[in-house]
Protein backbone atom coordinates (compact mmCIF):
# COMPACT_ATOMS: atom_id res chain seq x y z
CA UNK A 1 69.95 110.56 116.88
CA UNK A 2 70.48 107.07 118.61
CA UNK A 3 70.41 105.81 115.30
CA UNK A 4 73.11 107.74 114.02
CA UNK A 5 75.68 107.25 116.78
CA UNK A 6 75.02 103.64 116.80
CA UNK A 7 76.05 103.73 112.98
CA UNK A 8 78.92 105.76 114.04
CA UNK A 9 80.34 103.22 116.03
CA UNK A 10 79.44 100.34 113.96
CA UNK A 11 81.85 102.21 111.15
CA UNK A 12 84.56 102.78 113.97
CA UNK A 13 84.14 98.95 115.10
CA UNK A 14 84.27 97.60 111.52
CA UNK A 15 87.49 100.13 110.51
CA UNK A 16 89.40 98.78 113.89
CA UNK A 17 88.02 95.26 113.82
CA UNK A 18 89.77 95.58 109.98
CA UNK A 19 93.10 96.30 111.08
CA UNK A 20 93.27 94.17 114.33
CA UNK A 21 92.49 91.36 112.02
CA UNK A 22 95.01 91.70 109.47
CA UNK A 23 97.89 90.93 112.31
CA UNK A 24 95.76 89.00 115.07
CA UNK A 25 96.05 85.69 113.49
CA UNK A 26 100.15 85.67 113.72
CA UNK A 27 99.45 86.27 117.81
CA UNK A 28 97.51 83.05 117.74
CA UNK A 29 98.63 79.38 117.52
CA UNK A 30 98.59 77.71 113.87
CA UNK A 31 96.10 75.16 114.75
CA UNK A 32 93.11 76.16 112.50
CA UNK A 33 94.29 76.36 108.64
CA UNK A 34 91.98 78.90 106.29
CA UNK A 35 92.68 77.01 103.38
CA UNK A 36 90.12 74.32 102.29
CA UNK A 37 91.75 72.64 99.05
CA UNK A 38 89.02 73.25 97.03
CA UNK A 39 91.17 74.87 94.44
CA UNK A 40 89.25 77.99 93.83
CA UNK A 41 91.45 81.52 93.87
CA UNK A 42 89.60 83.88 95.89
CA UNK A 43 88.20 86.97 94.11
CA UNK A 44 90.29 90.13 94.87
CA UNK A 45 88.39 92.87 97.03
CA UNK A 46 87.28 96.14 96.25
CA UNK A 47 90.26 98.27 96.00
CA UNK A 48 90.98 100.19 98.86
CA UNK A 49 93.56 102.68 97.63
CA UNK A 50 95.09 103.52 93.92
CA UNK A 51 94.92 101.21 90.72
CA UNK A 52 97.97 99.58 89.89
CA UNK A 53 97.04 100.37 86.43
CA UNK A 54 97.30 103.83 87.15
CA UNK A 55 100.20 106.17 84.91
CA UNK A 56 102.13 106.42 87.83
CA UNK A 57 102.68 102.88 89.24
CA UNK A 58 101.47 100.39 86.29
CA UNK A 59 105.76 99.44 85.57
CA UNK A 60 105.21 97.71 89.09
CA UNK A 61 102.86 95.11 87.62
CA UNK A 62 103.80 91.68 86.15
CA UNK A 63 102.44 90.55 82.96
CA UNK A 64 100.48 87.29 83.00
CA UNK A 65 103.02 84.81 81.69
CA UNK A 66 101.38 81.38 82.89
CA UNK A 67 97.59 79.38 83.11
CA UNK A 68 98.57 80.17 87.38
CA UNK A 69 99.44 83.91 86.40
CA UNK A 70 96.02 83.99 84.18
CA UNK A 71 94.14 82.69 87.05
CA UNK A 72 94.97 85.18 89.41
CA UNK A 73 94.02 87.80 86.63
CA UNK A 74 90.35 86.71 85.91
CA UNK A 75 89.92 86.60 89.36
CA UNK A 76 91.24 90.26 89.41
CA UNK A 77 94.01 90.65 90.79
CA UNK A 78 97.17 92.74 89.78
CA UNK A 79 100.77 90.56 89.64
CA UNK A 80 103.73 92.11 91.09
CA UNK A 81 106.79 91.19 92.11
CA UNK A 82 108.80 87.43 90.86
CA UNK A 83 107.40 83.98 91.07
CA UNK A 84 109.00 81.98 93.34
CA UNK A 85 109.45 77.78 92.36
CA UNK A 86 110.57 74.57 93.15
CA UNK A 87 109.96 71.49 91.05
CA UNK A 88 105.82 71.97 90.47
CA UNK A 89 105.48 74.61 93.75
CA UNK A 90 105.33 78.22 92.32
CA UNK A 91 104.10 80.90 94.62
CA UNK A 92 102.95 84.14 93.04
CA UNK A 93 102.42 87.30 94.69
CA UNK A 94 99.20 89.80 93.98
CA UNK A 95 97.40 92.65 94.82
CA UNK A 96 94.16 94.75 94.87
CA UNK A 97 95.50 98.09 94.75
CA UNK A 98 98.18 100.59 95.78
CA UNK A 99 99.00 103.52 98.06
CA UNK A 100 100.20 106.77 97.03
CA UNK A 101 104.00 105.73 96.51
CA UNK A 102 102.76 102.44 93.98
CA UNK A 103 103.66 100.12 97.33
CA UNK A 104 101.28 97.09 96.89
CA UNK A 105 97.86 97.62 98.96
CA UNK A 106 95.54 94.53 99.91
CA UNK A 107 98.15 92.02 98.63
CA UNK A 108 98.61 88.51 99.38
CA UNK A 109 100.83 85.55 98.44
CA UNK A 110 99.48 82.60 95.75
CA UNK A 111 101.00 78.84 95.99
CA UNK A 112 100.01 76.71 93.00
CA UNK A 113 100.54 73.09 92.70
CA UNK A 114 101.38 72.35 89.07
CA UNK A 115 98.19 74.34 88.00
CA UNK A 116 96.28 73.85 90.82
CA UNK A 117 95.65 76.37 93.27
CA UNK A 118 96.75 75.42 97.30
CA UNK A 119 96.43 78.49 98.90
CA UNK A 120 97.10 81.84 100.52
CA UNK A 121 100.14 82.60 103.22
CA UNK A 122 97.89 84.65 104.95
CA UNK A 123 94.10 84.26 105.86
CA UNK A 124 93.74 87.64 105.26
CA UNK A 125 95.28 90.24 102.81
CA UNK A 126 98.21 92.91 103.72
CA UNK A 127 98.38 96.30 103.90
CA UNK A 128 100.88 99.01 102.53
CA UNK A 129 103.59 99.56 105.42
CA UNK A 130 100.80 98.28 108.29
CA UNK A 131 101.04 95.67 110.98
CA UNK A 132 100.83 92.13 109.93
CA UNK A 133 101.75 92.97 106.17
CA UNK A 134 103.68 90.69 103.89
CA UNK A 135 106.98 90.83 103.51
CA UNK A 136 109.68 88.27 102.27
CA UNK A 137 109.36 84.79 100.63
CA UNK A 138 111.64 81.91 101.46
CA UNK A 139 111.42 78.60 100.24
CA UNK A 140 114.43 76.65 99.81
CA UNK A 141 112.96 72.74 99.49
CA UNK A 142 109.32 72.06 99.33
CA UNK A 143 109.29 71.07 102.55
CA UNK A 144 111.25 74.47 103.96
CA UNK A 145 108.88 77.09 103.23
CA UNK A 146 109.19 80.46 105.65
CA UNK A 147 106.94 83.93 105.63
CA UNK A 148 107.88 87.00 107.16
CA UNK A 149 105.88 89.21 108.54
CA UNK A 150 106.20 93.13 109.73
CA UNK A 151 104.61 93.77 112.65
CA UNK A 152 104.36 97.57 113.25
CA UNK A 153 103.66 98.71 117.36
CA UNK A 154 102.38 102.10 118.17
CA UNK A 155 105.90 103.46 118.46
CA UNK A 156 107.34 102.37 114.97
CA UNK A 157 108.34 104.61 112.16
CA UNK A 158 106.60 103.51 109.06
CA UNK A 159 110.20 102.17 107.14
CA UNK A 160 110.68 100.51 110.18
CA UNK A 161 109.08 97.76 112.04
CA UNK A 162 110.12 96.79 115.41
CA UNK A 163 109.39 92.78 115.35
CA UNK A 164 109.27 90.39 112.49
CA UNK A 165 106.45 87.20 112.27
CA UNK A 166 108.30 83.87 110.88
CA UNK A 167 105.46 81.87 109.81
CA UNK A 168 106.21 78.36 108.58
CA UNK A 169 104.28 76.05 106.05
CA UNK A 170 103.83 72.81 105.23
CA UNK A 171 102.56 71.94 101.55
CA UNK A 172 100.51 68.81 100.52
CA UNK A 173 101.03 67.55 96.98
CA UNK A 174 98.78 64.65 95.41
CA UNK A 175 95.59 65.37 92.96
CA UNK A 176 94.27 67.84 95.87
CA UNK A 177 97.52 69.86 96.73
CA UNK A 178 96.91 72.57 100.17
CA UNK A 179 99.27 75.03 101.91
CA UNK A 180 98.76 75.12 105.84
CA UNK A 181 100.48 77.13 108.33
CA UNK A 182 102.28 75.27 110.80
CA UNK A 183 104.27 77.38 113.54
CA UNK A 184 105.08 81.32 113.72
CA UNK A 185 108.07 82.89 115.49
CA UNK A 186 107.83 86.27 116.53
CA UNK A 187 110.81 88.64 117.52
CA UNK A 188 112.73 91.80 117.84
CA UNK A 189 114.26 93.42 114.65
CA UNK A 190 117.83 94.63 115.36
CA UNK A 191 119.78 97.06 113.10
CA UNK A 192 123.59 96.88 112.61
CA UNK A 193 124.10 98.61 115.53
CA UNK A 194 122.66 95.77 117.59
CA UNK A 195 119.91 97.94 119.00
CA UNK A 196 116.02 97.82 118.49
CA UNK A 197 114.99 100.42 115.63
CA UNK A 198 112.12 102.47 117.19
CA UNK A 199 110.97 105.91 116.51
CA UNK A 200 113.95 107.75 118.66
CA UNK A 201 116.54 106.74 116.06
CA UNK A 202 114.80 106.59 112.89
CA UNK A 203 114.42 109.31 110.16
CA UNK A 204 112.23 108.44 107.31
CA UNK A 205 110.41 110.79 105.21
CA UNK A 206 108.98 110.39 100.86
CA UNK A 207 111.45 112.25 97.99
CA UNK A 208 109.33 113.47 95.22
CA UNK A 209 109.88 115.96 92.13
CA UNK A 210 107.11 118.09 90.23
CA UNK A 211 108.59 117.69 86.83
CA UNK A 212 106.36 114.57 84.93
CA UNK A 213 109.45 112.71 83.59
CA UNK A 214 111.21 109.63 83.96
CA UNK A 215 114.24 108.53 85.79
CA UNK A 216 116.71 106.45 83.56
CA UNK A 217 117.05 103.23 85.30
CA UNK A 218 120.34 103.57 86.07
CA UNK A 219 119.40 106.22 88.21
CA UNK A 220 120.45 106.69 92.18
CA UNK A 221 118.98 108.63 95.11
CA UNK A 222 121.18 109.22 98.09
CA UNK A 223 119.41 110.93 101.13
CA UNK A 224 122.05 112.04 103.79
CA UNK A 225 121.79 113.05 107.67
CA UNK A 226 123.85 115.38 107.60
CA UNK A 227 125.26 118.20 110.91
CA UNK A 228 125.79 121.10 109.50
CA UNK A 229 126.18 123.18 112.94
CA UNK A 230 129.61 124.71 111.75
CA UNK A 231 129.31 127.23 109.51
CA UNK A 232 133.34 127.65 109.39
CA UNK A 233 133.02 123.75 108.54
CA UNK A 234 132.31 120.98 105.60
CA UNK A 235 128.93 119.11 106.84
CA UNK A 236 129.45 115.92 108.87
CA UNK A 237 127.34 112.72 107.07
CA UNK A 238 125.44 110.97 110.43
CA UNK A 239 124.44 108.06 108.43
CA UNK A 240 122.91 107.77 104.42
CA UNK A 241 121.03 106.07 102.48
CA UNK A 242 121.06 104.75 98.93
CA UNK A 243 118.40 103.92 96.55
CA UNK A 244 119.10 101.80 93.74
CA UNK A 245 115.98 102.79 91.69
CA UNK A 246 115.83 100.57 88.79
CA UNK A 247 113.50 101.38 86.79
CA UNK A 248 111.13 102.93 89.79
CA UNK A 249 109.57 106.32 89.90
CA UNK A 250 108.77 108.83 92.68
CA UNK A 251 107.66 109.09 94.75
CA UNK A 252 110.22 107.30 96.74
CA UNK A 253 110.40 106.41 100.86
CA UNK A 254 113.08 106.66 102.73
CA UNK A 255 114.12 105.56 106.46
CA UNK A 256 117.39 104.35 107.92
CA UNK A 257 118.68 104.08 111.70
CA UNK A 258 120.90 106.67 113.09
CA UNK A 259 123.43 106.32 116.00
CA UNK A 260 121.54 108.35 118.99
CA UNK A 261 125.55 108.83 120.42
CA UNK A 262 126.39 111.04 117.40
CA UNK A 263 123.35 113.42 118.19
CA UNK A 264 123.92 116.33 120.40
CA UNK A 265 120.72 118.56 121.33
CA UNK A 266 122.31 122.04 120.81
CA UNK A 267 123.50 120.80 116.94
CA UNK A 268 121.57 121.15 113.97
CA UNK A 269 120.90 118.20 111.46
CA UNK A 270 119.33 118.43 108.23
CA UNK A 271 118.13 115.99 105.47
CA UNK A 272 119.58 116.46 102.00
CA UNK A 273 118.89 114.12 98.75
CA UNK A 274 119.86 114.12 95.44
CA UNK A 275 119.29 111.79 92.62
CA UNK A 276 122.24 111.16 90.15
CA UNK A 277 122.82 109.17 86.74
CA UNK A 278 126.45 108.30 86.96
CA UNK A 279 128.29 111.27 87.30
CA UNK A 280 125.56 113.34 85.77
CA UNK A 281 123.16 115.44 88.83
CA UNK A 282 119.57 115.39 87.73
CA UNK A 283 117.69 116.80 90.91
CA UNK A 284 118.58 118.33 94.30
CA UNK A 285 117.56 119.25 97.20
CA UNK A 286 117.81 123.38 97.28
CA UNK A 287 116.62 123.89 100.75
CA UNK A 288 117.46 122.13 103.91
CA UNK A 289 115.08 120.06 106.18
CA UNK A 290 116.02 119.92 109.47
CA UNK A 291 115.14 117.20 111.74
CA UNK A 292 115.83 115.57 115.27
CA UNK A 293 116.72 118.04 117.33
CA UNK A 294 115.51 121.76 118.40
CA UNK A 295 111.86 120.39 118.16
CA UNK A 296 112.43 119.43 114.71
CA UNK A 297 110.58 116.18 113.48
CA UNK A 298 112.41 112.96 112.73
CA UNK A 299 109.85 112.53 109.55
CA UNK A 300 109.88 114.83 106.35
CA UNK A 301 109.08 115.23 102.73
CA UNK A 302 111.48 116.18 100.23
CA UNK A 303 110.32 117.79 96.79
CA UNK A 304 113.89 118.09 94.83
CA UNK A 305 114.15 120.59 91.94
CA UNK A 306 115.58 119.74 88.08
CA UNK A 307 119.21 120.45 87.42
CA UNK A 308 120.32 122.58 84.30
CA UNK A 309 116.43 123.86 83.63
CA UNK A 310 113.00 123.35 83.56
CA UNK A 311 111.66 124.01 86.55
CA UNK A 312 108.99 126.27 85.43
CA UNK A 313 107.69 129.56 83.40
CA UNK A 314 110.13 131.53 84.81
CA UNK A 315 113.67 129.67 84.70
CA UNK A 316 115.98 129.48 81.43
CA UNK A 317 117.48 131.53 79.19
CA UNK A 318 115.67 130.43 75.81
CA UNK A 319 111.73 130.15 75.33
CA UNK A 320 109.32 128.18 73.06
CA UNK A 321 105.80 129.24 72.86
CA UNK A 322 102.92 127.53 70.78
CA UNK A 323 99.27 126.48 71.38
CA UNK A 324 97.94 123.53 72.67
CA UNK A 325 94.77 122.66 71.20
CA UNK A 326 92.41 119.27 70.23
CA UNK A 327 89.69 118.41 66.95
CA UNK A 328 87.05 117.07 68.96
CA UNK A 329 84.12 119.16 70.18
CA UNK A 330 84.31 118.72 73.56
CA UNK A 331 84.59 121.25 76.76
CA UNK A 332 87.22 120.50 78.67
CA UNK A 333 86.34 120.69 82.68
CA UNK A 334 87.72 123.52 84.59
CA UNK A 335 91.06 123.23 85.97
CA UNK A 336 92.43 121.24 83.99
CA UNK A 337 95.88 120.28 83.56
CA UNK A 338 98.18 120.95 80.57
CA UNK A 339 101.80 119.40 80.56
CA UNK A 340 104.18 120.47 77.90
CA UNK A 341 107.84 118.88 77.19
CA UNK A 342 110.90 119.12 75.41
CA UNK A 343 112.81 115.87 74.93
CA UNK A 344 115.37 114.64 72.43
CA UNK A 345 113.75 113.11 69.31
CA UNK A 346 114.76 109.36 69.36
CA UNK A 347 116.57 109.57 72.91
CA UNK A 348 115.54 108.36 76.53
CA UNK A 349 112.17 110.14 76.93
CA UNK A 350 113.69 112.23 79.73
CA UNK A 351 112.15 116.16 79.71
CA UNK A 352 115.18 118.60 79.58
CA UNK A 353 112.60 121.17 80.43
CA UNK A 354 108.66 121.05 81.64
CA UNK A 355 105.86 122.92 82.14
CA UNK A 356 102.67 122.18 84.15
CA UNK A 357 99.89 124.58 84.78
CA UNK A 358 95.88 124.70 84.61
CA UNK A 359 93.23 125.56 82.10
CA UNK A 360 91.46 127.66 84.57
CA UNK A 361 88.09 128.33 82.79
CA UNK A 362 90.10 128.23 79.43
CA UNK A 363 89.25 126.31 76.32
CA UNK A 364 91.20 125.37 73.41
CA UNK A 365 93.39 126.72 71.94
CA UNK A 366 95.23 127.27 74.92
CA UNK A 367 98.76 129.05 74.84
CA UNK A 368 101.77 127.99 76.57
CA UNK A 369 105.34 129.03 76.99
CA UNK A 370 108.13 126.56 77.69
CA UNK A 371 111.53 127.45 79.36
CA UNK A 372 114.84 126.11 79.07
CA UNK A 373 118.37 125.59 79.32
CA UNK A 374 120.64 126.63 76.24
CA UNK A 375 123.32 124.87 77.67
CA UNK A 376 121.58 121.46 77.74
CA UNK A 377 120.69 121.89 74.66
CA UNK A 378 123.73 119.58 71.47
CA UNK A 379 123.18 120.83 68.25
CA UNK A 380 123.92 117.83 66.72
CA UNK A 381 120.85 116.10 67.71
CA UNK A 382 117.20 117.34 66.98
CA UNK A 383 114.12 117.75 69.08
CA UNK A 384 110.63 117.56 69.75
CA UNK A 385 107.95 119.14 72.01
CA UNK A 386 105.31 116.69 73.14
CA UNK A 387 102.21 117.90 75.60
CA UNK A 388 99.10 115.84 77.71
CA UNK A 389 95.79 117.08 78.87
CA UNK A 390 95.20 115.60 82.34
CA UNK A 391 91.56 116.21 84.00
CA UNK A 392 91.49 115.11 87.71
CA UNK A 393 94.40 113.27 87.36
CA UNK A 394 92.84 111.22 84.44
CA UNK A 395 94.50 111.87 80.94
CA UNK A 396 92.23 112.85 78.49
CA UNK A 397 94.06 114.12 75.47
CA UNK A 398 98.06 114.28 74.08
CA UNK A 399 100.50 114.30 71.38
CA UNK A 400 100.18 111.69 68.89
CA UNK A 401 103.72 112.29 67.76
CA UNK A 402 106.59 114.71 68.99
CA UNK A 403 106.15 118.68 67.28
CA UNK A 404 109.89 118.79 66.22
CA UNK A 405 111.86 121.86 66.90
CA UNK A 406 114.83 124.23 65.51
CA UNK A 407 116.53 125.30 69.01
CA UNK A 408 119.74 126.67 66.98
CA UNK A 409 118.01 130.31 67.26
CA UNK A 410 117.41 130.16 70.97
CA UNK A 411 113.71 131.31 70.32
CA UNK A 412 110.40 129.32 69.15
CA UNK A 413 106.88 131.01 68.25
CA UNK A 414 103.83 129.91 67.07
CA UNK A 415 104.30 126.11 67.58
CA UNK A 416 100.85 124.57 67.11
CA UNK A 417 100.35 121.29 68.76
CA UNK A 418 97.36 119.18 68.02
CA UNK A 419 96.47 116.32 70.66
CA UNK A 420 94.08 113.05 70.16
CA UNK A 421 92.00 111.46 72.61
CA UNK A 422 93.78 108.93 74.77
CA UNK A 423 93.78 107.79 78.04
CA UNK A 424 96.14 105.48 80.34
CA UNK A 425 96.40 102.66 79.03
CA UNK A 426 95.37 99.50 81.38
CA UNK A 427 96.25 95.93 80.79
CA UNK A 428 94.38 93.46 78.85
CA UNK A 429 92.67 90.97 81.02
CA UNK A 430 92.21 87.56 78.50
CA UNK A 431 90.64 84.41 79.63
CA UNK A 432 86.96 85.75 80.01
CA UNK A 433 84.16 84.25 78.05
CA UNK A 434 80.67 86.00 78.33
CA UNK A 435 77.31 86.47 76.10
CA UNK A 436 75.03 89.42 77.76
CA UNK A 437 71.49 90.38 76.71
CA UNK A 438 68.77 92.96 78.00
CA UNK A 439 65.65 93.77 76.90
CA UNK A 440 64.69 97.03 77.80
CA UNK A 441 64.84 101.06 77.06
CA UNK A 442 67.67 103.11 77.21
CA UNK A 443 68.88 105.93 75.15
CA UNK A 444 71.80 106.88 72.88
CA UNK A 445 72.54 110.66 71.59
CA UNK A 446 75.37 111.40 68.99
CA UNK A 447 76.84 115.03 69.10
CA UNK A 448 74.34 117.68 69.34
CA UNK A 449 71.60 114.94 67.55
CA UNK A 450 68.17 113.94 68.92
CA UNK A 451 68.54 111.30 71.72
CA UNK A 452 67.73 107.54 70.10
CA UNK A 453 65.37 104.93 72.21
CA UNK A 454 67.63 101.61 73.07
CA UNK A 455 65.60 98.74 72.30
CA UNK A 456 68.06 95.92 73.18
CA UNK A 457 71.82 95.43 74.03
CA UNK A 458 74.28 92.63 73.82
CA UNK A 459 78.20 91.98 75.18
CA UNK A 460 80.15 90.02 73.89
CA UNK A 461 83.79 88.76 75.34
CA UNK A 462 86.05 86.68 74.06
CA UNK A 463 88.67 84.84 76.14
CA UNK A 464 91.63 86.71 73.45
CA UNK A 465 90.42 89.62 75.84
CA UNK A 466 88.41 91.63 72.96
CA UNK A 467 84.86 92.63 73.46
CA UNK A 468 81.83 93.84 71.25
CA UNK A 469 79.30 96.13 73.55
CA UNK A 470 76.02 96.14 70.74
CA UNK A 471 73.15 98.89 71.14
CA UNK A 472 70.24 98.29 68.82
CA UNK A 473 68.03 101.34 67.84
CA UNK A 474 65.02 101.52 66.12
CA UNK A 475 66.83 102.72 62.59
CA UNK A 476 69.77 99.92 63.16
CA UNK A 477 72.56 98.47 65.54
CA UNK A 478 75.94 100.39 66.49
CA UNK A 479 78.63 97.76 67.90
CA UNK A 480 81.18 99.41 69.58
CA UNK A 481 84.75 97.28 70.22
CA UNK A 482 87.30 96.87 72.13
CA UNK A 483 89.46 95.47 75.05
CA UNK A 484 88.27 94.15 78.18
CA UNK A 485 90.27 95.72 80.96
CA UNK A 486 88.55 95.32 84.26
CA UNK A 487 86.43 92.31 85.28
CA UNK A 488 84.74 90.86 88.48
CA UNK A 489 81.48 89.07 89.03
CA UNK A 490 79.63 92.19 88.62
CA UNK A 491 81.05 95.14 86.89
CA UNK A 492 83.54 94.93 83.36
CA UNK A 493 85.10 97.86 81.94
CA UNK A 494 85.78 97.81 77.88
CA UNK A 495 88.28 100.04 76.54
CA UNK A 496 86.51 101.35 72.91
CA UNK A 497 89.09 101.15 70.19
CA UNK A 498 86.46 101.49 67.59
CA UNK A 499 82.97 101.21 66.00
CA UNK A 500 82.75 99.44 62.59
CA UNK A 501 84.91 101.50 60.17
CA UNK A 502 84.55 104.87 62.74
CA UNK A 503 86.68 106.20 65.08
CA UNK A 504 85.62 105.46 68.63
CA UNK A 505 87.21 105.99 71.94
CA UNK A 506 86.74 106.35 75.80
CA UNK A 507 85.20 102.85 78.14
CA UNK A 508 81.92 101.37 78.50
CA UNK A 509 80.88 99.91 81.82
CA UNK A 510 78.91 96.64 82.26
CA UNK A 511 77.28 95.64 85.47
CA UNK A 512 75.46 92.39 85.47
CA UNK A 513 74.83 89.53 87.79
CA UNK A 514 75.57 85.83 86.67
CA UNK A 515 73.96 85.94 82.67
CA UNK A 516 71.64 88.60 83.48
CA UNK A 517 72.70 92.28 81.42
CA UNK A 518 71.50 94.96 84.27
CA UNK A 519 73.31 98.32 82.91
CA UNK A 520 75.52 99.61 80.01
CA UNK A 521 77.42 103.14 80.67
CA UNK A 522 79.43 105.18 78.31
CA UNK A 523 82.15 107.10 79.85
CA UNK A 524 84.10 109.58 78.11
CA UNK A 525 82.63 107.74 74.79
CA UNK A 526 83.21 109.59 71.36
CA UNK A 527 82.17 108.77 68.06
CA UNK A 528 83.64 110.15 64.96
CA UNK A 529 85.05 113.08 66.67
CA UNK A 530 81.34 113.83 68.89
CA UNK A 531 80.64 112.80 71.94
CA UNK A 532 78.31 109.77 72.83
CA UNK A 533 76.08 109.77 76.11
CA UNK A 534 75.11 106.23 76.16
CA UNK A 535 72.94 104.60 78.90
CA UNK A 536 71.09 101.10 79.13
């Protein structure tokens, strides 16, 4: 029993001794500098929260452009955000992971010397929306180079820190370039008001929608405060917000400072978003959220619903129904979720209608029925119904191409859609060379066949980014190939594109230490349409 509490607050010391030290060096003087010179980029950590390379937030990563962006990416980090140069100085930003709205997580700031690494802004690396994180690049003559810092107190609404750390550097150039911290400034944040923004005159709060489509680009959210007391009366705007989203998906944040003289105690205020495209409405808010006063909170999360359709079995006026159903001979786990859409063949990829729901216990073929809107509908263009297989979030099977569709009647039956494997696609990581080998057993089995002994296996990667993962069996060799699309120094991840002239899909894991092979994992490997268990 001693032991366990003792391990209990060994965790608690570690998790608070974590998050003090992301912040406590900005409370200290710049006198001791973390970075060494030695030109080495620091390995990225274990991932904390989300992958970037996740469906949901891989738009917010940069592609490796230059030898400084490639060096960041062996070492395994994600790019995000733009580089910032002058003359030979770039400074790249990276990060480890994400949190639930695709906001960087364990992220730091790069600065390169012509192609030679200097170091970090910040001895340690920042998290999402937490004291001490990250949070705007300045640097307008190598010798003027400023950091700031949010730095969050007990009191602060997440959007909005109370005090901002100005951290100053100084950057040597020559053959043996370093970055070192020279001075930090820390002070109040006012708002336009000229007050401090705390918690007492903040609302904040996430907008989300169900529906699994795509904003256009061009796409706005407005979130209003908005007293809506009078009932005899047009609502009174208290303040708004608006979200240029650019290309960004929800889930979005919001937060903006309110004028406490404007609030009265006996009034009612509410929250109300909407997201528009020009003067066309795409989703609303359809029920009110009241906040600040009453006992209401000053923090809430929206979930708007689709205008003109789709929000589910039961809305429109026309129907198509059909069958959603895969080739390969595998079970698909329980609850599982199917998505099915109907967009405009050639167009923007934006659903004019939607349906989610689970497998249950089900197998395919599984049925569906899609709703929607006749009135969104122009007969002068065509379109298609497209569907996904999602288990746990991870997607497993969908569409190849679009099902097209006759809408002129109003009514669809029988539509038979056929998916392929797939899965979200991650990013290529290039620039890796390795040659594996182990000796040893292990054991292969194809479909419902007799399990095969492993008598050796061999990986191969190539610095292009492509990979062979070799299993050798007593009756021959299988090489299965692909793309290498995770990599530190002791796990990679191959994306199977193929095996010889066959059809292969799903990942293979690698763990090894320096040259030394130590395991080889299939996961979600299939052969020819049959499923592989592989393991070395």
């Amino acid at each position: 029993m001693k032991n366990l509490f003792a391990l209990i607050f060994l965790s608690v010391f570690v998790l608070v001794s974590a998050a003090a030290g992301q912040s406590s060096w900005l409370d200290r003087p710049m006198d001791r500098n973390w970075n060494t010179g030695n030109g080495v980029v620091p390995t990225a950590p274990r991932a904390e929260g989300s992958s970037p390379n996740s469906q949901m937030c891989r738009s917010t990563i940069r592609a490796a452009e230059s030898l400084n962006d490639r060096a960041l990416t062996r070492a395994g980090w994600f790019l995000y955000g733009p580089v910032y140069s002058y003359g030979t100085i770039s400074i790249m930003t990276a990060m480890a992971s994400v949190d639930g709205m695709c906001r960087p997580n364990q992220y730091n700031g790069f600065v390169f010397v012509g192609n030679r690494f200097a170091g970090t802004l910040a001895p340690v690396v920042s998290g999402a929306r937490a004291d001490g994180s990250l949070s705007r690049i300045s640097m307008y003559t190598p010798e003027d180079l400023m950091v700031e810092f949010s730095r969050y107190s007990d009191d602060d609404a997440l959007c909005c820190p109370s005090r901002t750390s100005t951290v100053t550097y100084e950057i040597t150039l020559g053959t043996r370039p370093l970055v070192r911290a020279e001075d930090v400034d820390t002070r109040a944040v006012c708002d336009q008001l000229g007050t401090i923004v705390t918690q007492d005159n903040v609302v904040a709060g996430t907008v989300t929608y169900r529906q699994r489509m795509a904003l256009p680009p061009t796409a706005v959210l407005a979130v209003r405060l908005l007293d809506v007391s009078r009932a005899d009366a047009p609502a009174v705007t208290i303040a708004e917000e608006r979200i240029e989203t650019a290309g960004q998906q929800v889930p979005f944040n919001f937060g903006f400072a309110y004028d406490r003289n404007r609030i009265q105690e006996r009034n009612t205020y509410v929250i109300r978003a909407e997201i528009t495209d020009g003067q066309r409405l795409l989703f609303t808010t359809d029920t009110s959220h009241p906040v600040i006063t009453q006992g209401n909170p000053r923090n809430v999360d929206i979930v708007l619903v689709q205008v003109g359709g789709g929000r589910g079995p039961n809305m429109g006026s026309a129907v198509i129904r059909g069958t959603v159903s895969y080739l390969q001979r595998i079970a698909l786990p329980a609850n599982s979720e199917v998505t099915v859409r109907l967009i405009e063949s050639g167009g923007s990829g934006i659903a004019l209608a939607e349906n989610t729901f689970s497998t249950g216990n089900r197998q395919v073929p599984i049925p569906f029925e899609l709703r929607y809107e006749t009135r969104d509908i122009n007969r002068q263009r065509s379109y298609e119904v497209q569907a996904e297989i999602r288990s746990e979030g991870t997607l497993r099977f969908r569409t190849e191409t679009g099902r097209a569709v006759d809408l002129r009647t109003g009514q669809q039956g029988n539509i038979e859609l056929v998916l392929v494997a797939a899965r979200d696609e991650p990013a290529v990581i290039t620039g890796q060379e390795l040659n594996l080998s182990k000796f040893g057993t292990g054991s292969l089995q194809i479909g419902t066949r007799s399990s095969e002994l492993i008598l050796r296996g061999n990986v191969v990667v190539r610095t292009d980014g492509t990979a062979d993962v070799t299993v050798n069996r007593i009756l021959g060799g299988i090489t299965f190939s692909g793309k290498l699309v995770y990599f530190d120094q002791n796990i990679l991840r191959i994306r199977v594109e193929s095996s010889g002239n066959a059809d292969a899909s799903g990942e293979i894991e690698v763990r090894y230490s320096g040259r030394n092979l130590n395991s080889v994992t299939g996961n979600n490997l299939v052969l020819d349409n049959q499923e592989v268990n592989l393991r070395l």
